[in-house]
Protein backbone atom coordinates (compact mmCIF):
# COMPACT_ATOMS: atom_id res chain seq x y z
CA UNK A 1 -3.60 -27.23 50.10
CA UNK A 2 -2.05 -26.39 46.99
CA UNK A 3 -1.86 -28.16 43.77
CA UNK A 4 0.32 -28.98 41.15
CA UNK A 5 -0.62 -27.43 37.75
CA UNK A 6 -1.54 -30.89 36.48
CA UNK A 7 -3.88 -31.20 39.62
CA UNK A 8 -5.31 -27.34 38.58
CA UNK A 9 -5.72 -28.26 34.97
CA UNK A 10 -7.99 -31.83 35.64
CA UNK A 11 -10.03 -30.18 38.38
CA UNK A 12 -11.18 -26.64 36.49
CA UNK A 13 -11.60 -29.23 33.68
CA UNK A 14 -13.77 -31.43 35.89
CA UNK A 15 -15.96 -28.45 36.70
CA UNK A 16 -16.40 -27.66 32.81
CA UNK A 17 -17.33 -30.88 31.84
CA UNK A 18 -19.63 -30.85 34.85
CA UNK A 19 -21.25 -27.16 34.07
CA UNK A 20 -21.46 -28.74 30.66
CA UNK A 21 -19.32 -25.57 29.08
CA UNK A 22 -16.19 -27.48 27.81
CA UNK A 23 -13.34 -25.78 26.04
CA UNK A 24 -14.15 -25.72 22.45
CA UNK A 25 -11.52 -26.39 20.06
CA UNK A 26 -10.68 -25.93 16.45
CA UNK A 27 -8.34 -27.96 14.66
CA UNK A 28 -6.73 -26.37 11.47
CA UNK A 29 -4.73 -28.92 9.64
CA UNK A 30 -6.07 -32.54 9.83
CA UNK A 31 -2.50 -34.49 9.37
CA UNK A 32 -1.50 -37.48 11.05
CA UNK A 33 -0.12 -35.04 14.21
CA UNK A 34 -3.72 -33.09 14.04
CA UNK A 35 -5.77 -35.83 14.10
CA UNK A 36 -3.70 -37.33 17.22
CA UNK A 37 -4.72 -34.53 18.95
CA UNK A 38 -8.32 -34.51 17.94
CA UNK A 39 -8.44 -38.60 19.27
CA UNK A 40 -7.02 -37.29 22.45
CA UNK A 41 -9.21 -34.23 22.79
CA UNK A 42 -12.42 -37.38 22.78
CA UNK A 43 -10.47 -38.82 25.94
CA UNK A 44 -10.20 -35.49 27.87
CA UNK A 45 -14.15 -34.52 29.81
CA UNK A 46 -14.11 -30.75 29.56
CA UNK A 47 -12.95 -30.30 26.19
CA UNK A 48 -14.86 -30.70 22.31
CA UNK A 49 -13.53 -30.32 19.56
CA UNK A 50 -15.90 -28.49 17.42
CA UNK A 51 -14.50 -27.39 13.94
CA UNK A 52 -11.88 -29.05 11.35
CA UNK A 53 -10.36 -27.29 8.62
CA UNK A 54 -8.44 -28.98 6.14
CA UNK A 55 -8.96 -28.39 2.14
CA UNK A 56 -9.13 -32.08 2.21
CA UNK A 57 -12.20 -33.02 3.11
CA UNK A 58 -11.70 -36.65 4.09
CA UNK A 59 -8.83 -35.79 6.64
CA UNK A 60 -10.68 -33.57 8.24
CA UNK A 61 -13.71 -35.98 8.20
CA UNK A 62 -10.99 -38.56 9.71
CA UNK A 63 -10.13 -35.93 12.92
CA UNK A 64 -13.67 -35.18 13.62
CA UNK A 65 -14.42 -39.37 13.74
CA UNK A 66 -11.17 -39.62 15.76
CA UNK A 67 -12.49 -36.95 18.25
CA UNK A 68 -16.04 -39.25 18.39
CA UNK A 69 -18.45 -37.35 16.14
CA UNK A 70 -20.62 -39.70 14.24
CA UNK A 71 -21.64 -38.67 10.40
CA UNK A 72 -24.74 -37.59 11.31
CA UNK A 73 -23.35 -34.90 14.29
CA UNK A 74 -21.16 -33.01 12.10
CA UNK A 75 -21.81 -31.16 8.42
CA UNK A 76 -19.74 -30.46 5.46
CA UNK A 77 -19.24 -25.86 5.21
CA UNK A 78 -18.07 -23.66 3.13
CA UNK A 79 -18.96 -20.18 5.07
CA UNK A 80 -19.43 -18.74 8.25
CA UNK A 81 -22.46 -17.92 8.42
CA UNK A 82 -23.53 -21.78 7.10
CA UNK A 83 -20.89 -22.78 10.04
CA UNK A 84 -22.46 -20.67 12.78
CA UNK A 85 -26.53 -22.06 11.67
CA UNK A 86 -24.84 -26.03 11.77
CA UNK A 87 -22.82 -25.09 15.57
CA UNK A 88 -26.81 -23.48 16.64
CA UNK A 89 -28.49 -27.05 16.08
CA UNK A 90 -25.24 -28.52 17.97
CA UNK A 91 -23.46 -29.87 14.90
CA UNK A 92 -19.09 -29.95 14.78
CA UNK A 93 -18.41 -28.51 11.43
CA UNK A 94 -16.18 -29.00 8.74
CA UNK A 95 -14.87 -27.10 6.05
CA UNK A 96 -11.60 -26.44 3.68
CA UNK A 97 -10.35 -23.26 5.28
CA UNK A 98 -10.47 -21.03 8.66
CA UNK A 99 -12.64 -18.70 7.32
CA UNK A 100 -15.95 -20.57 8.49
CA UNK A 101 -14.56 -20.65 12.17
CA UNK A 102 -14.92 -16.22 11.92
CA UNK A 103 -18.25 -16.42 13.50
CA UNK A 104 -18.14 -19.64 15.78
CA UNK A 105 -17.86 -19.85 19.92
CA UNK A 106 -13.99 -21.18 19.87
CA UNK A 107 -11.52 -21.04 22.31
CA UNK A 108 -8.84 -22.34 21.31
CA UNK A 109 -6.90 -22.76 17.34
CA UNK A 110 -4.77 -25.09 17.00
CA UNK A 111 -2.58 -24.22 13.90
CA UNK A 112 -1.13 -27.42 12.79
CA UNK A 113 -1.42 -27.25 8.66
CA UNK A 114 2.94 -27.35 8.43
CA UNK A 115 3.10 -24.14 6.01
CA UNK A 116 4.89 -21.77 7.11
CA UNK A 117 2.71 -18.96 5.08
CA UNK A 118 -0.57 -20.50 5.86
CA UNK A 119 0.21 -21.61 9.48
CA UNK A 120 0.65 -17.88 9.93
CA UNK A 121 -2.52 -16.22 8.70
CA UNK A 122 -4.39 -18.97 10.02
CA UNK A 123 -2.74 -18.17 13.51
CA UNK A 124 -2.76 -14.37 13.31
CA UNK A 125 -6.53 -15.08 12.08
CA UNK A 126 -7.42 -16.57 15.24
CA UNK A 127 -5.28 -14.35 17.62
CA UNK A 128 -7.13 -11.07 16.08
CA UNK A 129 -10.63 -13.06 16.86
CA UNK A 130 -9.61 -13.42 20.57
CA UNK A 131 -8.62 -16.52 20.58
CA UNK A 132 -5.41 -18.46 21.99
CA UNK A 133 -3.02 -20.21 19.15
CA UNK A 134 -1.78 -23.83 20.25
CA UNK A 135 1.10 -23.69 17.02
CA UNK A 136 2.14 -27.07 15.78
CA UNK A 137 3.55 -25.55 12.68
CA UNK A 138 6.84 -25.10 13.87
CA UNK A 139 7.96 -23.56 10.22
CA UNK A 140 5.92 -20.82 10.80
CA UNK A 141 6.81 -20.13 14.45
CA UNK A 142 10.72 -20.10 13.02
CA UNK A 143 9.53 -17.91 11.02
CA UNK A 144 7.15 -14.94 12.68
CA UNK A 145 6.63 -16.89 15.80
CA UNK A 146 8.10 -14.29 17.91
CA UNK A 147 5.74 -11.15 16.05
CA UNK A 148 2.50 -13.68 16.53
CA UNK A 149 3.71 -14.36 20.20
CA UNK A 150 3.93 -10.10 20.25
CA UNK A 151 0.58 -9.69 18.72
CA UNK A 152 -1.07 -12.50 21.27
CA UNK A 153 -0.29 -10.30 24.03
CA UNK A 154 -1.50 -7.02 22.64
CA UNK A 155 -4.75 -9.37 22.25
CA UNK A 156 -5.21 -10.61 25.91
CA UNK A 157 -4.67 -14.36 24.20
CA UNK A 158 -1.84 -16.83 24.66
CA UNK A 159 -0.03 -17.79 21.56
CA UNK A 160 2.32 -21.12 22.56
CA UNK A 161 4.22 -24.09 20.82
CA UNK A 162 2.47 -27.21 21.98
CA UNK A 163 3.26 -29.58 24.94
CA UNK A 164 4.45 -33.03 23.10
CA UNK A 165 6.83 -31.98 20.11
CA UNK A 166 10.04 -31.76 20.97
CA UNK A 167 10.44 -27.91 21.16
CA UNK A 168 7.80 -27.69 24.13
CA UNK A 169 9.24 -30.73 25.64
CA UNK A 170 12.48 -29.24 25.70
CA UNK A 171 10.93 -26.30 26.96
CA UNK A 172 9.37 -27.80 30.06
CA UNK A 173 12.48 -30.10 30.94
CA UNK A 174 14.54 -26.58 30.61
CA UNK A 175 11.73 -24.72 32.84
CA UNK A 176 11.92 -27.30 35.51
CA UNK A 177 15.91 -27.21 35.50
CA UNK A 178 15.82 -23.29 35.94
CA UNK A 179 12.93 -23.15 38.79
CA UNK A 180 15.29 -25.99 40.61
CA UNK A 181 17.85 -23.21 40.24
CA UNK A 182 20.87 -25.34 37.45
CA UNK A 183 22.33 -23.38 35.31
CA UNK A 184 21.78 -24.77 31.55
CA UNK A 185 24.86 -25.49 29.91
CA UNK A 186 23.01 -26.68 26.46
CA UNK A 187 19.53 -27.51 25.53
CA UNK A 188 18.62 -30.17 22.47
CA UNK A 189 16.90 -33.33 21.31
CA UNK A 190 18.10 -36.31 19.62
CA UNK A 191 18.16 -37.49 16.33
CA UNK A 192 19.15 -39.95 13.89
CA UNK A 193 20.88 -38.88 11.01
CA UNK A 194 22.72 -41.07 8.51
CA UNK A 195 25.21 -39.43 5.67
CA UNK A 196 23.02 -40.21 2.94
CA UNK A 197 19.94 -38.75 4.65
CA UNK A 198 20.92 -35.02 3.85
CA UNK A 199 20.35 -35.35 0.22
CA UNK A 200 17.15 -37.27 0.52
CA UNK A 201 13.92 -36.08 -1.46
CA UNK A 202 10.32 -37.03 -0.77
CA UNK A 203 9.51 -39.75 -3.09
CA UNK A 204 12.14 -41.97 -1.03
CA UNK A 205 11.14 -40.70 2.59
CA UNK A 206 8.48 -43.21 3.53
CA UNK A 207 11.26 -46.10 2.15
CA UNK A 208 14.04 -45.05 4.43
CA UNK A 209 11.60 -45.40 7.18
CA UNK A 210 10.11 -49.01 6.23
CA UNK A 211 7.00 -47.45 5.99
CA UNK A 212 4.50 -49.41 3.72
CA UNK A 213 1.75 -47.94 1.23
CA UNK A 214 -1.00 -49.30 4.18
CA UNK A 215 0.33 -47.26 6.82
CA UNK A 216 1.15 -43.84 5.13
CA UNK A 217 -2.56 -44.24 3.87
CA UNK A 218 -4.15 -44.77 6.70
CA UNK A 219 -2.14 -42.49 8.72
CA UNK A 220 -2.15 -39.54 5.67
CA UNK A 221 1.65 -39.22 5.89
CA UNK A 222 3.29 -36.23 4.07
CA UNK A 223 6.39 -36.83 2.15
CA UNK A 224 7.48 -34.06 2.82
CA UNK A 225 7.16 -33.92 6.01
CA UNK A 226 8.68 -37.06 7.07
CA UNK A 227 11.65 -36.29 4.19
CA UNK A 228 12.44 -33.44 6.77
CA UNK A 229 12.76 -35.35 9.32
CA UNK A 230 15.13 -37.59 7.54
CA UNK A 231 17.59 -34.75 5.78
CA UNK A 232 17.67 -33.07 8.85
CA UNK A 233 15.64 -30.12 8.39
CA UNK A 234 13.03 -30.40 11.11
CA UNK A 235 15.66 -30.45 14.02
CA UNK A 236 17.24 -27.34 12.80
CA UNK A 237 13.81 -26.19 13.01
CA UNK A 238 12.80 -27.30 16.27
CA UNK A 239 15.87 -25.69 17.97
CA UNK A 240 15.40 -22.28 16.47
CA UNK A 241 11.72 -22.53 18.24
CA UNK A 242 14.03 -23.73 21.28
CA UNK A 243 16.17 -20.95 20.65
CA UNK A 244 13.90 -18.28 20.41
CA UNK A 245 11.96 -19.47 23.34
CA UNK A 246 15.09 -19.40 25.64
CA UNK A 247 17.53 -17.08 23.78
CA UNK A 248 20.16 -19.78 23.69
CA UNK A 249 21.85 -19.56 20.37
CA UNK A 250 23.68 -22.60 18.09
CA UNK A 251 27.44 -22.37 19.20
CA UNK A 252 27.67 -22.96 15.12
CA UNK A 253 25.71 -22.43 12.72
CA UNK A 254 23.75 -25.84 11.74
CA UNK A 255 25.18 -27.01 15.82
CA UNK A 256 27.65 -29.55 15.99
CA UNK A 257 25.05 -32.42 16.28
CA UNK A 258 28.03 -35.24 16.89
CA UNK A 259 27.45 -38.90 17.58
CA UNK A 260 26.39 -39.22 20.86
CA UNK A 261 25.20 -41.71 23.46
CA UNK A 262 23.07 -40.23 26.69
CA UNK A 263 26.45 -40.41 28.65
CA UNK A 264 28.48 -38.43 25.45
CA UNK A 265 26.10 -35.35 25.69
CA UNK A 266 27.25 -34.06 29.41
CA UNK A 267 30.74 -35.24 28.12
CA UNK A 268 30.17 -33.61 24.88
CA UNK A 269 28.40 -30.23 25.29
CA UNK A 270 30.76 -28.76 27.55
CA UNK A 271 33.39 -26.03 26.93
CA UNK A 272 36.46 -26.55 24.75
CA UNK A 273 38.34 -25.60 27.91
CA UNK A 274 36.36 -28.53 29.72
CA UNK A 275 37.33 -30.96 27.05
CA UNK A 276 33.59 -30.92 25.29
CA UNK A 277 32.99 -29.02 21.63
CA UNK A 278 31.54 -25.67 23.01
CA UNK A 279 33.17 -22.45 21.98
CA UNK A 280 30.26 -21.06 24.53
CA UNK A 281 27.88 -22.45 26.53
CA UNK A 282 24.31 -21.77 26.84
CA UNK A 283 23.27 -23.06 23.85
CA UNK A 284 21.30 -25.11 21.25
CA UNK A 285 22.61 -28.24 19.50
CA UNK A 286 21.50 -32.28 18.46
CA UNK A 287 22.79 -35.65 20.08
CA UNK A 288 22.82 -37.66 16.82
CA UNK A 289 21.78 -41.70 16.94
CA UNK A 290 24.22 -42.87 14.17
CA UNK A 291 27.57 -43.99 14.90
CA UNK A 292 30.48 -42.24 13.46
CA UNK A 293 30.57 -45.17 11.19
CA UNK A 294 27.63 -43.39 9.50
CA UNK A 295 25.92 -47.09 9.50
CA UNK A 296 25.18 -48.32 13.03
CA UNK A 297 23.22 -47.10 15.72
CA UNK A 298 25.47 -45.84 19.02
CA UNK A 299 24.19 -47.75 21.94
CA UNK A 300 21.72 -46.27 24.83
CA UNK A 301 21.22 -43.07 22.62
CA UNK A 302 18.07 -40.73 22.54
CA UNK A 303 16.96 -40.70 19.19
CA UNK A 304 13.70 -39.56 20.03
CA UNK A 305 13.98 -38.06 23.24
CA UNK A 306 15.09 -34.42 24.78
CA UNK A 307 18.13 -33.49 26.99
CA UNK A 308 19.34 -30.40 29.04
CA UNK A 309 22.38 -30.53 30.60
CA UNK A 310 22.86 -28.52 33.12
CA UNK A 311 25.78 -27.56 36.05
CA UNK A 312 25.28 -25.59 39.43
CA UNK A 313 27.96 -23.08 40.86
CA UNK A 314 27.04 -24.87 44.01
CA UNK A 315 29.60 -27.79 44.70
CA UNK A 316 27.21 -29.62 47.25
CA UNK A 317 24.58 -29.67 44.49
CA UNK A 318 26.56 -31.05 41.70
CA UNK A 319 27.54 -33.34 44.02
CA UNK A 320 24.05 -34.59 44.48
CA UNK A 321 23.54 -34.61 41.20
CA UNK A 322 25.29 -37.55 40.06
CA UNK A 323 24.94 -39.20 43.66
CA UNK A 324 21.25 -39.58 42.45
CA UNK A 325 21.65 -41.23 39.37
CA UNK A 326 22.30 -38.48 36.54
CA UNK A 327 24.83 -39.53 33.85
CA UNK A 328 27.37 -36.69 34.14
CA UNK A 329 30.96 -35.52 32.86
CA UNK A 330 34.00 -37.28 34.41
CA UNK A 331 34.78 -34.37 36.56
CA UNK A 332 31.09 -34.60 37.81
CA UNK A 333 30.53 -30.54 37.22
CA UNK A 334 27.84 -31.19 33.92
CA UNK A 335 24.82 -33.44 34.69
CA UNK A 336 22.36 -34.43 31.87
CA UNK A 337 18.36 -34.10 32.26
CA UNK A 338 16.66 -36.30 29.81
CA UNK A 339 13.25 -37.86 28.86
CA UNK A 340 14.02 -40.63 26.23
CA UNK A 341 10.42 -40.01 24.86
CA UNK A 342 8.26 -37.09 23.20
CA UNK A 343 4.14 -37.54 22.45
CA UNK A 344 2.96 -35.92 19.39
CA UNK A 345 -0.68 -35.14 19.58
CA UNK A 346 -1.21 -37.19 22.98
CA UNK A 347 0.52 -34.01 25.25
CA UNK A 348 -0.61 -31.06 22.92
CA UNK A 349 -4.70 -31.14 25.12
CA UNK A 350 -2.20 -30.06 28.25
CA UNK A 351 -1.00 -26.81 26.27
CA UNK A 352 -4.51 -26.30 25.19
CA UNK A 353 -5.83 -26.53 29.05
CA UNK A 354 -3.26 -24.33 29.75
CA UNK A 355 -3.70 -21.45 27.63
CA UNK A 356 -7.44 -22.01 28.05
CA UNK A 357 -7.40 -22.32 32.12
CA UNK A 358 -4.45 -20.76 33.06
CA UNK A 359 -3.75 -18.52 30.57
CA UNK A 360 -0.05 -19.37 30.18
CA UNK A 361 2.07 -21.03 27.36
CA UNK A 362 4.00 -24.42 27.79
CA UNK A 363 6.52 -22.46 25.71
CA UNK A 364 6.44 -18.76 23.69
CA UNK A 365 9.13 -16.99 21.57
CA UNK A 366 10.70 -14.15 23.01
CA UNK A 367 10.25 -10.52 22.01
CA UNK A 368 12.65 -10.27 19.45
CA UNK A 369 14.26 -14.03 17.99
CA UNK A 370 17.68 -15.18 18.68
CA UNK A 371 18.07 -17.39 15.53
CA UNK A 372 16.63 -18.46 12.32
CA UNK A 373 16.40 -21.44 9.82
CA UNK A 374 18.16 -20.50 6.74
CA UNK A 375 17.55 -21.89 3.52
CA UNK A 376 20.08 -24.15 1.69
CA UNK A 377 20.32 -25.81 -1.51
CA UNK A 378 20.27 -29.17 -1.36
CA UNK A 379 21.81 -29.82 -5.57
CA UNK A 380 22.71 -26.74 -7.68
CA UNK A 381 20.57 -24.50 -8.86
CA UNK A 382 19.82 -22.66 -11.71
CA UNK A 383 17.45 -19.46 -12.47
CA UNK A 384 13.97 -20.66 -12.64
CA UNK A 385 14.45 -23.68 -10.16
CA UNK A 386 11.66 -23.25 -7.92
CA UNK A 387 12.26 -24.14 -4.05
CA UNK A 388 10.33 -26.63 -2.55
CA UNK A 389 10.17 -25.96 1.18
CA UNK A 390 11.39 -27.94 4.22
CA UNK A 391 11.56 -31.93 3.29
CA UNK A 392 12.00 -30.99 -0.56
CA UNK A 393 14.30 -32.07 -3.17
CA UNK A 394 15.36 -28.52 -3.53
CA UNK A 395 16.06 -27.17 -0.81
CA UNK A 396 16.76 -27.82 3.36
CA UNK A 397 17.81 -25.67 6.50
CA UNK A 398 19.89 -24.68 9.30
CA UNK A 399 19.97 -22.50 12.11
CA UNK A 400 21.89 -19.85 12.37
CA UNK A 401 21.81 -16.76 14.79
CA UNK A 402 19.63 -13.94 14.03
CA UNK A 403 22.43 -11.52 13.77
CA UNK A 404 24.03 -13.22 11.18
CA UNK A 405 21.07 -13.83 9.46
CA UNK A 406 20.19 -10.40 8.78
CA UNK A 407 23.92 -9.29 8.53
CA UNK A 408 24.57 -11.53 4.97
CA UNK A 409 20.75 -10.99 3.95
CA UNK A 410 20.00 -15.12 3.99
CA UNK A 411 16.43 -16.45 2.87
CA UNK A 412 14.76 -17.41 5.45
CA UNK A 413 13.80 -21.19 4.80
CA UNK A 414 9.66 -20.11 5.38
CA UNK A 415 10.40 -17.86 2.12
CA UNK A 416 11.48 -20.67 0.46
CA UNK A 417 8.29 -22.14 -0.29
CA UNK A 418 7.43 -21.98 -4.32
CA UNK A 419 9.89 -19.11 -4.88
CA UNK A 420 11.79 -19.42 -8.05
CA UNK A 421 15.69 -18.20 -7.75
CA UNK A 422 16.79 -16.06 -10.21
CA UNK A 423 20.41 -16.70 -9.76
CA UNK A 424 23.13 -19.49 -9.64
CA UNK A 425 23.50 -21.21 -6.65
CA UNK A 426 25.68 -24.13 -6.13
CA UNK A 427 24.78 -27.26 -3.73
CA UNK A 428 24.97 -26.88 -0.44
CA UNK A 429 25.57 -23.35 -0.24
CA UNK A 430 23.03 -20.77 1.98
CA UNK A 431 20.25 -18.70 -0.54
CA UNK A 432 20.83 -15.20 -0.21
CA UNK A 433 17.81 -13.45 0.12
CA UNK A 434 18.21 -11.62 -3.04
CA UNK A 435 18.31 -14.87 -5.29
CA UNK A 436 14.35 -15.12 -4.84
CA UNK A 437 11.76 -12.16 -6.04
CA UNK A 438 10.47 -9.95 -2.63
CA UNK A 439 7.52 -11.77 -1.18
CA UNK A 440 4.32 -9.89 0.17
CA UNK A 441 2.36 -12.39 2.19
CA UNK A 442 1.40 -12.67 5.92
CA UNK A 443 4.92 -13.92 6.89
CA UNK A 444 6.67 -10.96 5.35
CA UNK A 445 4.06 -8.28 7.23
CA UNK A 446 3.93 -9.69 10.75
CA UNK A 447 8.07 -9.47 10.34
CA UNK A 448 8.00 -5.81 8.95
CA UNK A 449 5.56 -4.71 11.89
CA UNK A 450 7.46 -6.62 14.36
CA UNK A 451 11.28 -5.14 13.52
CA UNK A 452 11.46 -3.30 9.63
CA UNK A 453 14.84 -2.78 10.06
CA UNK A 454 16.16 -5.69 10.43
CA UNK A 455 14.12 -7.60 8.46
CA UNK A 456 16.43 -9.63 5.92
CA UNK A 457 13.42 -11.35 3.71
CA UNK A 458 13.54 -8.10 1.64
């Protein structure tokens, strides 16, 4: 009888956890998402997590607890070689960066530090050592995603964004809607995005949240982070991984992310023609939460959750579509797909199974990438202002197709991480490449090998 891949991925785990050879993991980046994943890994027989890398110490310490190692079954590294004699006597090790996992028995990395630079030599690290990348760090798969994806494959490993986050949730909603045979009309996630938030800066993220100094202690919450998620950063972000996955493309650059309640969006993303906001369909955009009012929540809206909608050229099945309960346009020829929920951490052990067991990706960037995240100054700047990175004061980012991208020469928003300008540039205006000095790290290579000439971080 045959099984679902759910079914496939408990019983080969089963077996490990029976032949006592689990699927050893290594966490890079011990954040609050990391650690999720490292408490889920302890739930999951068949899997052990067996390294944590973070260059501070006591987060790391935190993801190895969470994933059930007492103090006395891991130790504290700083090589490889003083890793490999602690995994010997059966010890998980710890250590400040991915060097000391070189010479240890790993199967799967999962890259989940949020920088965009690190993210990728930690990932192309990994990939070159045989093993398969889970990426969390969406900023660097925006980035190079599509050249470590290329370099995966020439290694026999599977490089894929993670089950959970919205991109790979997308991503699996959108897989099931194509294998049913719908025709995707636009692909996105929801959000909640007030007027104010744009301008944000980290030292007033955790605030607009209600978060309290308890909380973002015990959870080791990065302003940062979270400020992206508030000025919008973070969703332009995870639809370029969305985009580059699928080759859908933002109708506009930055999408039109209108107000939207679940029944809006099939209403919504449709063709200009149809009555919707598309120029074209087939592409990437954001449902936002907050009324037009720019104060109040719209009712029944997916702030957190993912959406396809989709359409058949089949009249019988659009038809059944919206006989069987899917909220759809009034002329009942665009139906919406949506889960109203995403799992950080507790879905990303699926991807790992996956790429350990089955050797495929919940999600992977095409060959070449259909858009980018390009950097944009959030106040003016002046030379010598140094950018700050996704969720700075400095500096946030939008999507915008590849083409264009390389066309105008744009910075990239992973270049825009402690990169002085050395030019004017007025609020809320896109960075042209050329306002920051040419960078020579990982991110820049794996682009130059991957497509030199149309490389615009030069």
């Amino acid at each position: 009888m045959g099984k679902t891949m759910h079914q496939l991925i408990r019983q080969a785990l089963e077996q490990r956890a029976a032949a006592n050879n689990p699927v050893r993991i290594a966490l890079v980046g011990c954040g609050r998402f990391g650690t999720s994943v490292a408490a889920q890994i302890s739930q999951i027989p068949g899997m052990l997590l067996v390294a944590a890398v973070d260059p501070k110490i006591a987060n790391g310490q935190s993801a190895l607890e969470a994933a059930g190692w007492t103090r006395t079954q891991w130790q504290q590294v700083e090589s490889a070689k003083s890793a490999a004699v602690a995994a010997d006597t059966g010890h998980a090790v710890l250590g400040p960066d991915e060097e000391i996992l070189d010479l240890l028995n790993i199967d799967v990395v999962v890259e989940a530090t949020g920088h965009p630079e690190v993210g990728a030599a930690s990932a192309l690290r990994a990939i070159r050592l045989g093993r398969h990348v889970i990426m969390v760090t969406v900023e660097a798969d925006v980035t190079c995603g599509w050249a470590l994806a290329n370099e995966a494959r020439s290694q026999g490993v599977i490089y894929s964004l993670t089950a959970g986050d919205q991109p790979g949730t997308i991503m699996e909603l959108l897989d099931w809607a194509q294998t049913c045979g719908l025709k995707v009309v636009a692909a996105g996630r929801g959000t909640k995005f007030y007027p104010s938030d744009a301008d944000g800066n980290p030292s007033e993220a955790f605030g607009r949240y209600g978060y309290n100094a308890e909380l973002v202690e015990r959870r080791r919450l990065n302003p940062n982070m979270y400020n992206s998620f508030r000025d919008g950063t973070k969703a332009q972000i995870e639809m370029c991984a969305v985009s580059n996955m699928t080759g859908l493309p933002p109708d506009v650059r930055g999408m039109h992310q209108p107000s939207a309640s679940l029944h809006d969006i099939p209403m919504l993303f449709t063709s200009k023609a149809k009555g919707g906001l598309l120029e074209n369909e087939g592409v990437v955009d954001l449902a936002n939460a907050v009324s037009l009012d720019g104060q109040t929540l719209v009712p029944n809206h997916i702030e957190i959750g993912v959406w396809v909608v989709v359409t058949s050229e089949q009249g019988l099945i659009r038809e059944d579509l919206s006989f069987y309960g899917l909220p759809t346009d009034p002329s009942g020829e665009r139906a919406l797909l949506y889960r109203p929920f995403h799992l950080c951490g507790v879905e990303t052990p699926v991807t790992i199974a996956q790429a350990a067991l089955l050797k495929t990706p919940t999600g992977t960037p095409q060959n070449q990438p259909t858009s980018e995240v390009v950097a944009v100054a959030k106040r003016s700047l002046s030379p010598g202002d140094v950018l700050d990175g996704s969720g700075g004061k400095n500096v946030g980012g939008i999507i915008e197709r590849r083409s264009i991208v390389a066309r105008d020469k744009l910075l990239p928003l992973g270049f825009a991480y402690g990169a002085a300008v050395n030019q004017q540039v007025r609020s809320g205006e896109v960075i042209p490449s050329a306002a920051v000095p040419r960078q020579t790290g990982t991110l820049v290579k794996l682009r130059e090998a991957a497509n030199p000439a149309r490389d615009s971080s030069k």
